[in-house]
Protein backbone atom coordinates (compact mmCIF):
# COMPACT_ATOMS: atom_id res chain seq x y z
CA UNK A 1 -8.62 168.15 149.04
CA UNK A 2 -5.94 167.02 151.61
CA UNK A 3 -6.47 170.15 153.82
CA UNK A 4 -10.42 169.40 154.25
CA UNK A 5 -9.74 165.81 154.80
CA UNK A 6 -7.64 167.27 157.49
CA UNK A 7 -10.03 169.37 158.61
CA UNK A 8 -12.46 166.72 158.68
CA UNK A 9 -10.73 164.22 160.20
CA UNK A 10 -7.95 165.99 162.36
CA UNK A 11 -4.88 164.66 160.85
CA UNK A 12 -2.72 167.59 160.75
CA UNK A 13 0.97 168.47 161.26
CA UNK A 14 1.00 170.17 164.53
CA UNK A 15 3.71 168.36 165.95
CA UNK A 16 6.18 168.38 162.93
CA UNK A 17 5.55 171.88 162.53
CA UNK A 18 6.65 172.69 166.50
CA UNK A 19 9.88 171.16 165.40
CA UNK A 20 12.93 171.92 163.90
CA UNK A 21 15.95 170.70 163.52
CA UNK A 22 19.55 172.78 163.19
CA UNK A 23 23.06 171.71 162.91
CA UNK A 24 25.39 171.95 165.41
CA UNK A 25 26.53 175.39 164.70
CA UNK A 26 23.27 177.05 164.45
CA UNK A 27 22.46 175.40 166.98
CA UNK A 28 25.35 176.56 169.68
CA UNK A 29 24.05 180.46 168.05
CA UNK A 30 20.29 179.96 169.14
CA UNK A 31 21.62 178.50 172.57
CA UNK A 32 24.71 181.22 173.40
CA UNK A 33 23.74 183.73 176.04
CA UNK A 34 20.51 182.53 176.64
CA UNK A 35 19.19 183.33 179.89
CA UNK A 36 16.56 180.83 181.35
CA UNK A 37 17.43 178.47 178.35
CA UNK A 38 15.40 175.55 178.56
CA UNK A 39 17.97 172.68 177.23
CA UNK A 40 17.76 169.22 178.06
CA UNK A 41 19.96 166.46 177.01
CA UNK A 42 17.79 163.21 176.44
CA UNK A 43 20.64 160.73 176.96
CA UNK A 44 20.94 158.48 179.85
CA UNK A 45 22.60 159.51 182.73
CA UNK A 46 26.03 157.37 182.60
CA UNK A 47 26.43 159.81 179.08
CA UNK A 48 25.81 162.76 180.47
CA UNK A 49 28.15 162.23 182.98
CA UNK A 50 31.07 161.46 180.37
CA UNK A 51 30.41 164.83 178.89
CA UNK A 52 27.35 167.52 177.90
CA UNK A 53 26.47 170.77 177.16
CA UNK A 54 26.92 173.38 179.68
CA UNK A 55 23.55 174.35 181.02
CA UNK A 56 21.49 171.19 180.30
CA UNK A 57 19.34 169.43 182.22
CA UNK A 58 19.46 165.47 182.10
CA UNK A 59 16.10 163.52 181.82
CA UNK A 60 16.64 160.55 180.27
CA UNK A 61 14.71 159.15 177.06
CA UNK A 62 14.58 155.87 177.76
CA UNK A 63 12.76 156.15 181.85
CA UNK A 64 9.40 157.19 179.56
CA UNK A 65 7.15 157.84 183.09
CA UNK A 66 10.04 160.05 184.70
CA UNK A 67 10.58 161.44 181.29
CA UNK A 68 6.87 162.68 180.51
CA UNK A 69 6.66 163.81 184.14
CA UNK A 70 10.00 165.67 184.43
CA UNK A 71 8.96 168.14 181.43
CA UNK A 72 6.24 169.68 183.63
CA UNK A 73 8.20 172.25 185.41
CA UNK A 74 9.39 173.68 181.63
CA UNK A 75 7.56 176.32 179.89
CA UNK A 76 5.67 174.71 176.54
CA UNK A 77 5.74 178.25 174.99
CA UNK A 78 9.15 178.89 175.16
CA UNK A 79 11.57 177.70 173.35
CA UNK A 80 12.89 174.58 174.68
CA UNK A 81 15.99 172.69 172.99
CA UNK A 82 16.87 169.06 173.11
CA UNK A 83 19.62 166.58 171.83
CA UNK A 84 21.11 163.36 172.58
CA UNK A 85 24.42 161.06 171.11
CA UNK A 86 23.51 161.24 167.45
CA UNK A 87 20.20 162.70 166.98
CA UNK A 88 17.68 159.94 166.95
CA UNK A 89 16.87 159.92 170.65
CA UNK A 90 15.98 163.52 170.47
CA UNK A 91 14.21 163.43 167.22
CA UNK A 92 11.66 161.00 169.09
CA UNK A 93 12.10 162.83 172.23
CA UNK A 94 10.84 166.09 170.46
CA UNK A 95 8.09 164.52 168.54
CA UNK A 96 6.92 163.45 171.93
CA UNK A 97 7.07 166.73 172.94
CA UNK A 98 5.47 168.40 170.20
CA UNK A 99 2.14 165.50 171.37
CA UNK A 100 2.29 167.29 174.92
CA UNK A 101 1.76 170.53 173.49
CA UNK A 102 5.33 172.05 173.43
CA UNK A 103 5.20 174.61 170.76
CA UNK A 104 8.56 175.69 169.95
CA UNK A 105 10.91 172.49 169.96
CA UNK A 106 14.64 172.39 168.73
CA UNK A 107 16.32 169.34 167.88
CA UNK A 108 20.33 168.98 167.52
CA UNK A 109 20.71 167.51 164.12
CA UNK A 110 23.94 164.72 164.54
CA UNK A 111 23.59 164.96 168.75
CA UNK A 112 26.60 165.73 170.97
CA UNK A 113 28.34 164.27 168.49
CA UNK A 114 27.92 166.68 166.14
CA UNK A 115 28.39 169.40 168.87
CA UNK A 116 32.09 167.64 169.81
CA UNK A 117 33.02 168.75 166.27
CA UNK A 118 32.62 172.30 166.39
């Protein structure tokens, strides 16, 4: 029953299911020796600055028209992994990807916070 009201009325779960999120560990695994990794840290710029992943890009969450624009030049079928302080910037940043049709979106569970504990 819930699959054809789905069907009918187009309410599925594409975007949670272009999502996942890992810990911190598994996370540094999927990223290590990556070439081309596409991995952008969501959190403003002043926070990057105080520390961040090697490798990441910057765009910031909260500038929402640079933001959109700025994930243009990445590849939507690629993998493409994202994280901010504690994981609820990303977790919206992803779900926002997922709506532009990324397909293959990994979210830091617990942000660089979680990473500084490793």
């Amino acid at each position: 029953m819930i699959s054809i009201f789905k069907t009918l009325f187009k309410t599925s779960n594409q975007s949670t299911n272009a999502i996942i999120r890992i810990d911190a560990l598994a996370f540094k695994e999927a990223i290590s020796g990556k070439k081309d990794l596409q991995l952008v840290d969501v959190r403003t710029s002043n926070e990057y600055t105080n520390g961040h992943i090697d490798g990441a890009f910057n765009i910031d969450y909260f500038k929402q028209m640079v933001f959109k624009s700025s994930f243009n030049a990445f590849n939507k079928e690629e993998p493409i992994y994202v994280y901010c302080r504690s994981g609820n910037r990303s977790q919206k940043a992803a779900a926002m990807l997922a709506e532009m049709g990324f397909t293959n979106i990994v979210d830091l569970k617990g942000g660089f916070i979680a990473w500084k504990r490793l």
